[in-house]
PDB file of N, CA and C in Angstrom:
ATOM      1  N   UNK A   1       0.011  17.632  14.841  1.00  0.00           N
ATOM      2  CA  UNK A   1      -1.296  18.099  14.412  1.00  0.00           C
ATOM      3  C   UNK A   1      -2.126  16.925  13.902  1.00  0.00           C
ATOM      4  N   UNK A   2      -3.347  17.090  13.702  1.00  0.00           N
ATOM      5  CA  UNK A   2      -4.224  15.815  13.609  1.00  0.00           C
ATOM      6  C   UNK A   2      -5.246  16.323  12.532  1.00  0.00           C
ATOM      7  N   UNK A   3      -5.792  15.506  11.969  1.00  0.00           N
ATOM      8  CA  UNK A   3      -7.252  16.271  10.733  1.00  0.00           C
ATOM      9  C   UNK A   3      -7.907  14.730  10.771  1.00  0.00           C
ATOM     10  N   UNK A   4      -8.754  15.618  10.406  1.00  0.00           N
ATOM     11  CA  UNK A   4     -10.292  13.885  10.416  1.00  0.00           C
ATOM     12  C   UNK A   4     -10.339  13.681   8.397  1.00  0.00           C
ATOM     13  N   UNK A   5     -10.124  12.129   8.831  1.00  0.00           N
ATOM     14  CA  UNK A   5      -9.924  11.818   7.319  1.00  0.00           C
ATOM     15  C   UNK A   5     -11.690  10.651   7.126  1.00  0.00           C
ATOM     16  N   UNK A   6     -11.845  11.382   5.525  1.00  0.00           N
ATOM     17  CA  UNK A   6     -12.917   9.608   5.783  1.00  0.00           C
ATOM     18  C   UNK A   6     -12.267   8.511   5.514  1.00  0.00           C
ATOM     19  N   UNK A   7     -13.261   7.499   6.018  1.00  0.00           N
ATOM     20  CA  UNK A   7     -12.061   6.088   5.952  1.00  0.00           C
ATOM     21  C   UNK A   7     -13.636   5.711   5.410  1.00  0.00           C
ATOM     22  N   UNK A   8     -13.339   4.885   3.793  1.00  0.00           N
ATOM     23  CA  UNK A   8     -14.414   3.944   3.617  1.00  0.00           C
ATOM     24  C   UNK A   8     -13.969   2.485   3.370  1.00  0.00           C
ATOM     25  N   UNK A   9     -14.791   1.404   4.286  1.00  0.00           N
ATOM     26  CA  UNK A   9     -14.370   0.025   3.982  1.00  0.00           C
ATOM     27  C   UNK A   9     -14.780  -0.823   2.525  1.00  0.00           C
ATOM     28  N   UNK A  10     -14.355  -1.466   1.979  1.00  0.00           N
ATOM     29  CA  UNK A  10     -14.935  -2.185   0.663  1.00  0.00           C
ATOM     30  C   UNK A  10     -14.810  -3.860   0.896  1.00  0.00           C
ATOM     31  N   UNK A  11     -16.050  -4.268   0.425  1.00  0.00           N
ATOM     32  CA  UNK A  11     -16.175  -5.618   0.508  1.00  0.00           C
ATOM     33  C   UNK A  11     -16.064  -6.693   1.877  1.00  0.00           C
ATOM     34  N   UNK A  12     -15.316  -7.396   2.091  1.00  0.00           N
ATOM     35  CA  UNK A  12     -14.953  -7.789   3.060  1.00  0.00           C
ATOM     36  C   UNK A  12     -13.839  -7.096   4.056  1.00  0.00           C
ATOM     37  N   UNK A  13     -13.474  -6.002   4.000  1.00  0.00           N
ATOM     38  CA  UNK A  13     -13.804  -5.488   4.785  1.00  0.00           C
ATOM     39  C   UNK A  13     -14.443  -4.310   5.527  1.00  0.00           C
ATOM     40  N   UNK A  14     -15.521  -4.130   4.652  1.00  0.00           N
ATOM     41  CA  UNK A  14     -16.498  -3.870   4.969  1.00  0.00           C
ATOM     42  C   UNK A  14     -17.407  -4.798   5.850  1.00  0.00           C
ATOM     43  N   UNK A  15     -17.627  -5.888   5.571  1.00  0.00           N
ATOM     44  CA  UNK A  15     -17.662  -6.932   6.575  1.00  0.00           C
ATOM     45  C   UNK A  15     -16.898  -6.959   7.845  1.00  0.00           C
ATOM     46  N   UNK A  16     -16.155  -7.021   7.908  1.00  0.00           N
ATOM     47  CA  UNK A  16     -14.749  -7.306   9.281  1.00  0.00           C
ATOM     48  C   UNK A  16     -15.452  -6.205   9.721  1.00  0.00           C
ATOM     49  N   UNK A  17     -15.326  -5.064   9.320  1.00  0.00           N
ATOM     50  CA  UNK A  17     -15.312  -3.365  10.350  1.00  0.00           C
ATOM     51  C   UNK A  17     -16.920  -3.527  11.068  1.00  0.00           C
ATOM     52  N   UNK A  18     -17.794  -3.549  10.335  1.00  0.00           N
ATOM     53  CA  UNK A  18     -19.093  -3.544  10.402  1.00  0.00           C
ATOM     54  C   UNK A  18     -19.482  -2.239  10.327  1.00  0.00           C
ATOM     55  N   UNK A  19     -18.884  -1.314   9.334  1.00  0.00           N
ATOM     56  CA  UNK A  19     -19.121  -0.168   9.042  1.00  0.00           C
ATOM     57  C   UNK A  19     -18.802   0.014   6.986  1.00  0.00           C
ATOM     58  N   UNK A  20     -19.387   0.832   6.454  1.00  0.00           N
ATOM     59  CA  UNK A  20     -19.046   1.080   4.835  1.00  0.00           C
ATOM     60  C   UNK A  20     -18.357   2.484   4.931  1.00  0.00           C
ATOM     61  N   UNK A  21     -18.723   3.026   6.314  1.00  0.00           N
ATOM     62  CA  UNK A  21     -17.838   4.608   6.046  1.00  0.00           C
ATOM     63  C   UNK A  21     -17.571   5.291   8.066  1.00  0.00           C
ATOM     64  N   UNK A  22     -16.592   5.759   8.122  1.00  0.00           N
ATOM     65  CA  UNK A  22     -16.719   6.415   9.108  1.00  0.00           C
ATOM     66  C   UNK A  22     -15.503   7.687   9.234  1.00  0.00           C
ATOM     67  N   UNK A  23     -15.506   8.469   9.840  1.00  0.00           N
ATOM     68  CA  UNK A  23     -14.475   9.429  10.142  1.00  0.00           C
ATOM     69  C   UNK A  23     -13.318   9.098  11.553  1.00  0.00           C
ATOM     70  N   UNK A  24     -12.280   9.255  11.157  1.00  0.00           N
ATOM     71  CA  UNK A  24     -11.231   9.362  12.112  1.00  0.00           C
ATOM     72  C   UNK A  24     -10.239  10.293  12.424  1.00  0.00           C
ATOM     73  N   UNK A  25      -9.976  10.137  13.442  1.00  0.00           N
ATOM     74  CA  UNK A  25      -8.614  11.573  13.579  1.00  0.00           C
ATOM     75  C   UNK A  25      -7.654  10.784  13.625  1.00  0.00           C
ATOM     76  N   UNK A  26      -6.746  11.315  13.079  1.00  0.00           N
ATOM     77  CA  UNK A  26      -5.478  10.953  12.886  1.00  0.00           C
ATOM     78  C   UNK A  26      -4.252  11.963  12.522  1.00  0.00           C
ATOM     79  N   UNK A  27      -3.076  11.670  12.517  1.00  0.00           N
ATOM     80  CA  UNK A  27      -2.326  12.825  12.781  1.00  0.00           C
ATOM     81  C   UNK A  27      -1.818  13.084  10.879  1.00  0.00           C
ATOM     82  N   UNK A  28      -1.232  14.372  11.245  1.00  0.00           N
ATOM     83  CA  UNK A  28      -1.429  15.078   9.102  1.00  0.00           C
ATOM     84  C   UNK A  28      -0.336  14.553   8.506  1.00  0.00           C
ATOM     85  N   UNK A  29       0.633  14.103   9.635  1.00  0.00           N
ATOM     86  CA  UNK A  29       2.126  13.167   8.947  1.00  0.00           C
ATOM     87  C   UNK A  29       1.986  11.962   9.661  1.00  0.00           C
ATOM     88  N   UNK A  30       1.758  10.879   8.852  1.00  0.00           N
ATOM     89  CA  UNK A  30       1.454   9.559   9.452  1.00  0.00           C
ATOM     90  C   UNK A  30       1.896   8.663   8.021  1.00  0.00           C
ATOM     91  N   UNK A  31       2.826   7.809   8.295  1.00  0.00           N
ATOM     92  CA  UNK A  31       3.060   6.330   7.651  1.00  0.00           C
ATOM     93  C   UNK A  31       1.790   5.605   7.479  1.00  0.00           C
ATOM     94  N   UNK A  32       1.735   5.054   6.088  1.00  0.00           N
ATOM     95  CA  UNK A  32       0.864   4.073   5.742  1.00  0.00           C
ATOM     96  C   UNK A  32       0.448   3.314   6.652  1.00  0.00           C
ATOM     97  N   UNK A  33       1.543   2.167   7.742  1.00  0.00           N
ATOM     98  CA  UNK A  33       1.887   1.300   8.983  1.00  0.00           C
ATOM     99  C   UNK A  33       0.732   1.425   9.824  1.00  0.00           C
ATOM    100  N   UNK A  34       1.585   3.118  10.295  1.00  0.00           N
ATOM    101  CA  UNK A  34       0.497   3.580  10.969  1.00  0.00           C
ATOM    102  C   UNK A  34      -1.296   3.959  11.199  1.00  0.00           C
ATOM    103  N   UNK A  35      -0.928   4.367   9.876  1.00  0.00           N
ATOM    104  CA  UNK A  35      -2.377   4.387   9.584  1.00  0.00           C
ATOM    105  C   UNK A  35      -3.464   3.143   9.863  1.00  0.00           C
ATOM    106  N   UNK A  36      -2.808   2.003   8.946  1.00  0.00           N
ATOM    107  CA  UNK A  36      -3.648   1.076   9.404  1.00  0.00           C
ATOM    108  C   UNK A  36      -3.618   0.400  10.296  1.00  0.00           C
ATOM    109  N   UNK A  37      -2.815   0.507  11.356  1.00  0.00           N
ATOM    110  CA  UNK A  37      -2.228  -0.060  12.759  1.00  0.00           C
ATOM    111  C   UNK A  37      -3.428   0.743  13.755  1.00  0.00           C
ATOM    112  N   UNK A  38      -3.842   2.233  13.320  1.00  0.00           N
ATOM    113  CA  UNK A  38      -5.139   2.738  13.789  1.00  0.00           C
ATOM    114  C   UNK A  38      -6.274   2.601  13.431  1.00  0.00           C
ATOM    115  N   UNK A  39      -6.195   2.177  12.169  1.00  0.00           N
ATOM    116  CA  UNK A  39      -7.846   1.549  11.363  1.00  0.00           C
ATOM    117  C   UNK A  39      -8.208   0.083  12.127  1.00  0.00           C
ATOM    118  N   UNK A  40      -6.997  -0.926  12.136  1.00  0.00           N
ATOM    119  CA  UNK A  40      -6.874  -2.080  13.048  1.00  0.00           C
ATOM    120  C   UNK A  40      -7.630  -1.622  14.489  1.00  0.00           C
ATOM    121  N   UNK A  41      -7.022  -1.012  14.645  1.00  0.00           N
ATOM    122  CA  UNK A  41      -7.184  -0.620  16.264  1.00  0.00           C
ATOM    123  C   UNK A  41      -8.889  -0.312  16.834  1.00  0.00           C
ATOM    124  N   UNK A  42      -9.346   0.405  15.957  1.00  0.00           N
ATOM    125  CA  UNK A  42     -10.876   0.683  15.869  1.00  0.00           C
ATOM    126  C   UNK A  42     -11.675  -0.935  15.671  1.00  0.00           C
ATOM    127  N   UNK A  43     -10.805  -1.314  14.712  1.00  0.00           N
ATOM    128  CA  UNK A  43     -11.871  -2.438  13.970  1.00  0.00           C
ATOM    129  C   UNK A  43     -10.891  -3.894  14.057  1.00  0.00           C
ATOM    130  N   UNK A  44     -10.634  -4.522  14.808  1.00  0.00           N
ATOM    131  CA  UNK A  44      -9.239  -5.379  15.031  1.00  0.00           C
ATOM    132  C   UNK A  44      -9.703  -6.365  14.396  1.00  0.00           C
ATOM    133  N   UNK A  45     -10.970  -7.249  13.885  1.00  0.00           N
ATOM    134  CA  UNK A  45     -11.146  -8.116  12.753  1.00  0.00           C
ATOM    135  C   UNK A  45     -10.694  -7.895  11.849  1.00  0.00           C
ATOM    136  N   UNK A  46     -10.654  -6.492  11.319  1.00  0.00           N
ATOM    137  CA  UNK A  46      -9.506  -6.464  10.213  1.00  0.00           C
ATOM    138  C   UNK A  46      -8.134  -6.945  10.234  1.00  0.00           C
ATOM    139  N   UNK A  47      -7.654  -7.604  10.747  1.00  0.00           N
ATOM    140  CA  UNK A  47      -6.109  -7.751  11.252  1.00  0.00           C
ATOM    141  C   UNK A  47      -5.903  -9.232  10.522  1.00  0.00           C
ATOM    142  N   UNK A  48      -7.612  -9.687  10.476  1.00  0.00           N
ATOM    143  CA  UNK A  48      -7.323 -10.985   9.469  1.00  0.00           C
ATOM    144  C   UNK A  48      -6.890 -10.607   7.874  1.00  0.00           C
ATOM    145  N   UNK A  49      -6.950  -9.774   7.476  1.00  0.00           N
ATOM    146  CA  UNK A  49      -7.060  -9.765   6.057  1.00  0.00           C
ATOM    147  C   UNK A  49      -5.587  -8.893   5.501  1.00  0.00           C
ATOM    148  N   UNK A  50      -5.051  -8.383   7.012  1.00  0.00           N
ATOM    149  CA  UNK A  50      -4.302  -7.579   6.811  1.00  0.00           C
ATOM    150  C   UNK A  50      -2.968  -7.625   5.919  1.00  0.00           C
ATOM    151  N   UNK A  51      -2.465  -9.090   5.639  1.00  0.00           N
ATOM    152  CA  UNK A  51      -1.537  -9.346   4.941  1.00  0.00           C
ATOM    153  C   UNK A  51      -2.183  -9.051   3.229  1.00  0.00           C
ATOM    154  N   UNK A  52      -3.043  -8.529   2.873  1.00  0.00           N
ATOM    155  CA  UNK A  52      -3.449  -8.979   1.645  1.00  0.00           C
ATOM    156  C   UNK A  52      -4.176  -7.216   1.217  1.00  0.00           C
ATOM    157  N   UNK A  53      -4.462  -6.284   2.190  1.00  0.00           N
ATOM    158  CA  UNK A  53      -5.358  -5.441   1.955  1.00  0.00           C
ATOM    159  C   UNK A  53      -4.359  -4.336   1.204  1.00  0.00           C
ATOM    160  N   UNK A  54      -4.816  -3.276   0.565  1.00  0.00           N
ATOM    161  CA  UNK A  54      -4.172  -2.074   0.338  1.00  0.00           C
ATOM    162  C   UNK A  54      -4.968  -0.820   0.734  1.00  0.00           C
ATOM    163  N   UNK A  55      -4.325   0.467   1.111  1.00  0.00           N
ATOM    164  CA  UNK A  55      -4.716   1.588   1.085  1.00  0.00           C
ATOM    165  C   UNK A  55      -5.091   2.244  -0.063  1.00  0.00           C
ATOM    166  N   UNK A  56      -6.063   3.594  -0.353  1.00  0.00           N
ATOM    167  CA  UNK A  56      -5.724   4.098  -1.146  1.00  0.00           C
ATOM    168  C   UNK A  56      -6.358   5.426  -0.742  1.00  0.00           C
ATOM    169  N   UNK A  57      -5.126   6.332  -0.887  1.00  0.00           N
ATOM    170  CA  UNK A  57      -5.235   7.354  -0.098  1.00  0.00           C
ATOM    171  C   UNK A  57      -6.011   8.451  -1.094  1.00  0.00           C
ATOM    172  N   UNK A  58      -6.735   9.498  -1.264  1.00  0.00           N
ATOM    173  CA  UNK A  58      -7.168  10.282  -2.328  1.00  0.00           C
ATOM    174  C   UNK A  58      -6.658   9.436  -4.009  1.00  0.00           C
ATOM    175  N   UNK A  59      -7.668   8.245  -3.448  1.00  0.00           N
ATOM    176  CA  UNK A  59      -7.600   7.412  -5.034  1.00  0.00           C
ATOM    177  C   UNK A  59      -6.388   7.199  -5.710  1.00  0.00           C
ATOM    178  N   UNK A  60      -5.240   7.063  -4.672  1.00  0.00           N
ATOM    179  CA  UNK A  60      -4.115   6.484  -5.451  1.00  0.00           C
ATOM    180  C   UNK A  60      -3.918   5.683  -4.556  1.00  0.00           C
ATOM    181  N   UNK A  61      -3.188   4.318  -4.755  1.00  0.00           N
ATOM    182  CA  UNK A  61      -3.156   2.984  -4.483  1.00  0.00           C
ATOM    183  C   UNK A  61      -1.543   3.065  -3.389  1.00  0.00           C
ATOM    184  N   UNK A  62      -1.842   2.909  -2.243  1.00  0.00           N
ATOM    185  CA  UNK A  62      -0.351   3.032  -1.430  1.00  0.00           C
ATOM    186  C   UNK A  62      -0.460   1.575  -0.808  1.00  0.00           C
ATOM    187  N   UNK A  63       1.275   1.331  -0.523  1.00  0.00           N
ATOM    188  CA  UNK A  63       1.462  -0.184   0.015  1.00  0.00           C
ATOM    189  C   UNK A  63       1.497  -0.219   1.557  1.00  0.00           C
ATOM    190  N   UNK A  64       0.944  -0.549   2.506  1.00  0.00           N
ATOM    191  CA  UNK A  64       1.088  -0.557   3.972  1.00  0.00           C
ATOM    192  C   UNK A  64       2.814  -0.725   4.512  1.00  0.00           C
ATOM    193  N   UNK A  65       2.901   0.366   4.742  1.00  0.00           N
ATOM    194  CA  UNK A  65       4.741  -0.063   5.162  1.00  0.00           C
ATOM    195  C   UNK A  65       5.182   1.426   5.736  1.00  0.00           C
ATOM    196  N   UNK A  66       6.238   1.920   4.916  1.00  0.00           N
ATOM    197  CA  UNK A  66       6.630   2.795   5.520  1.00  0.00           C
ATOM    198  C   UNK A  66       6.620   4.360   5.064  1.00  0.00           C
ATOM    199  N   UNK A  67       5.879   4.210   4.111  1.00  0.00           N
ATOM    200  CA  UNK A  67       5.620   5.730   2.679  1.00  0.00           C
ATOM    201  C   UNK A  67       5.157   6.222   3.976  1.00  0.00           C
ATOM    202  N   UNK A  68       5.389   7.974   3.686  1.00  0.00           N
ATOM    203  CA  UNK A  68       4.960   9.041   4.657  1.00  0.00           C
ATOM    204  C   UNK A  68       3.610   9.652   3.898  1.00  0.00           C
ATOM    205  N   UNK A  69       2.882   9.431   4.603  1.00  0.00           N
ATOM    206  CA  UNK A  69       1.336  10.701   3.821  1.00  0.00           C
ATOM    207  C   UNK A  69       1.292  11.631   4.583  1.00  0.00           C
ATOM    208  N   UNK A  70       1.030  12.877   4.191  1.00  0.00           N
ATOM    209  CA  UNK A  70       0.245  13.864   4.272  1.00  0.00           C
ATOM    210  C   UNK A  70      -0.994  13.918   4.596  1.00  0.00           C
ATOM    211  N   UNK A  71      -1.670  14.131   5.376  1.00  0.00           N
ATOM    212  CA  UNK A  71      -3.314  14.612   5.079  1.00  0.00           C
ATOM    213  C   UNK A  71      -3.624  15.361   5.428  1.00  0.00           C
ATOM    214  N   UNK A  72      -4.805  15.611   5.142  1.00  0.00           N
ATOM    215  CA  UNK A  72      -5.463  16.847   5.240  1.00  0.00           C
ATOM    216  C   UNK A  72      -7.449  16.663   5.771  1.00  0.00           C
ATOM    217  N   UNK A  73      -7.763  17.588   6.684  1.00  0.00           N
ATOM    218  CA  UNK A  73      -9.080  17.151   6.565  1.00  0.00           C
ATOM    219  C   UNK A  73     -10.026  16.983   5.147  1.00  0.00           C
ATOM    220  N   UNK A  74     -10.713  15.777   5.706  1.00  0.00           N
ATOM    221  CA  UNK A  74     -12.046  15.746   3.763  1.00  0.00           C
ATOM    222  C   UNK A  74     -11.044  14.733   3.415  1.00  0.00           C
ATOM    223  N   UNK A  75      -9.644  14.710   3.556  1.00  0.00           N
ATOM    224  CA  UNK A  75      -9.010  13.596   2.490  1.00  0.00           C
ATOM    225  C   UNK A  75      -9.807  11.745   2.762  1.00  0.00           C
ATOM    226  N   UNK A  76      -9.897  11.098   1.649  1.00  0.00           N
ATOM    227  CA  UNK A  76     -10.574   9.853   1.997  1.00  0.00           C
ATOM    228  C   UNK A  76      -9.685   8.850   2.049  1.00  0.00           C
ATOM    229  N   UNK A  77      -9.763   7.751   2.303  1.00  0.00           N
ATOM    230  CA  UNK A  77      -8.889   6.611   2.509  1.00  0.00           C
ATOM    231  C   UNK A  77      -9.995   5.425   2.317  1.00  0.00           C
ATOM    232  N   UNK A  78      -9.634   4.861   1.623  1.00  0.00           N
ATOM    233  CA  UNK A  78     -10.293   3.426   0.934  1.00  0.00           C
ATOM    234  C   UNK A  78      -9.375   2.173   1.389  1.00  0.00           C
ATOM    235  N   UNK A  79     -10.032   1.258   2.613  1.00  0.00           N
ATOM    236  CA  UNK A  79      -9.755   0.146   2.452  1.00  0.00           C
ATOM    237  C   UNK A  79      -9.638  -0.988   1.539  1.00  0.00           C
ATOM    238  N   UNK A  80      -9.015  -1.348   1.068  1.00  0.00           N
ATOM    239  CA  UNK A  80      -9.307  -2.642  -0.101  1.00  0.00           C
ATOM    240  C   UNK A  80      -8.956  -3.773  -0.118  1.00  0.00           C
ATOM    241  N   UNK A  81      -9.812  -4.438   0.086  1.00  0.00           N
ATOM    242  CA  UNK A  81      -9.256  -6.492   0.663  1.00  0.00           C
ATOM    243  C   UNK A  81      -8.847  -6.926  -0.640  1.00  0.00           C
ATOM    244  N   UNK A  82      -8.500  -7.724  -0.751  1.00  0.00           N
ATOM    245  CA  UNK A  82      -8.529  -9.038  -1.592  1.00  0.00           C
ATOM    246  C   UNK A  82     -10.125  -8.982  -2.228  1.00  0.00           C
ATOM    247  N   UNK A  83      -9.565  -9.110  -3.627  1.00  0.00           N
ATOM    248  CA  UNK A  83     -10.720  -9.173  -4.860  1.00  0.00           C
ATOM    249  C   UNK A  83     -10.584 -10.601  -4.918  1.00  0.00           C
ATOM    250  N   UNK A  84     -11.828 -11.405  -4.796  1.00  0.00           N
ATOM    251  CA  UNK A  84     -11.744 -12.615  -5.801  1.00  0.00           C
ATOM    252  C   UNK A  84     -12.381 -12.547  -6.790  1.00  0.00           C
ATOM    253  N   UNK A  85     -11.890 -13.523  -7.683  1.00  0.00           N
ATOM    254  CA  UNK A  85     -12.189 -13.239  -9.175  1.00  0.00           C
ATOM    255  C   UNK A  85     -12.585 -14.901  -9.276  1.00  0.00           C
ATOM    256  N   UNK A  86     -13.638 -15.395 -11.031  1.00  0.00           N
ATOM    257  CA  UNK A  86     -12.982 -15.758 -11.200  1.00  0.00           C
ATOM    258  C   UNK A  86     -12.742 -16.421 -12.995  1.00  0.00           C
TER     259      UNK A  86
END
């Protein structure tokens, strides 16, 4: 089964994508991996930042690997690069 999640980009990559928000389908049991192996896939400049970025799925902070999510349609997903600080 599949549900349309929002995906919003932040900062740089928001830059890379050349988008701040868009909708995707994706399936309702999907690995973190995966997930962004399909966000990649749309937007493959992201693939530079990819060692460094995190998910965060309905505002909790997940590590790209192998955690199983759930979703649901409406659920959001927040890209997040590398903050510099300084």
């Amino acid at each position: 089964m599949s549900c349309e999640v929002l995906v919003l980009y932040f900062a740089k990559s928001s830059e890379l994508a050349g988008v701040r928000s868009e909708t995707l389908t994706v399936s309702t049991e999907i690995t973190s991996q995966q997930l962004w192996d399909q966000i990649v896939r749309s937007h493959p400049s992201l693939s530079a930042i990819q060692d460094q970025v995190v998910l965060a799925v309905r505002q909790e902070y997940v590590a790209i690997g192998d955690e199983l999510l759930i979703l649901n349609t409406g659920d959001e997903i927040a890209v997040i690069p590398p903050i510099s600080g300084g």
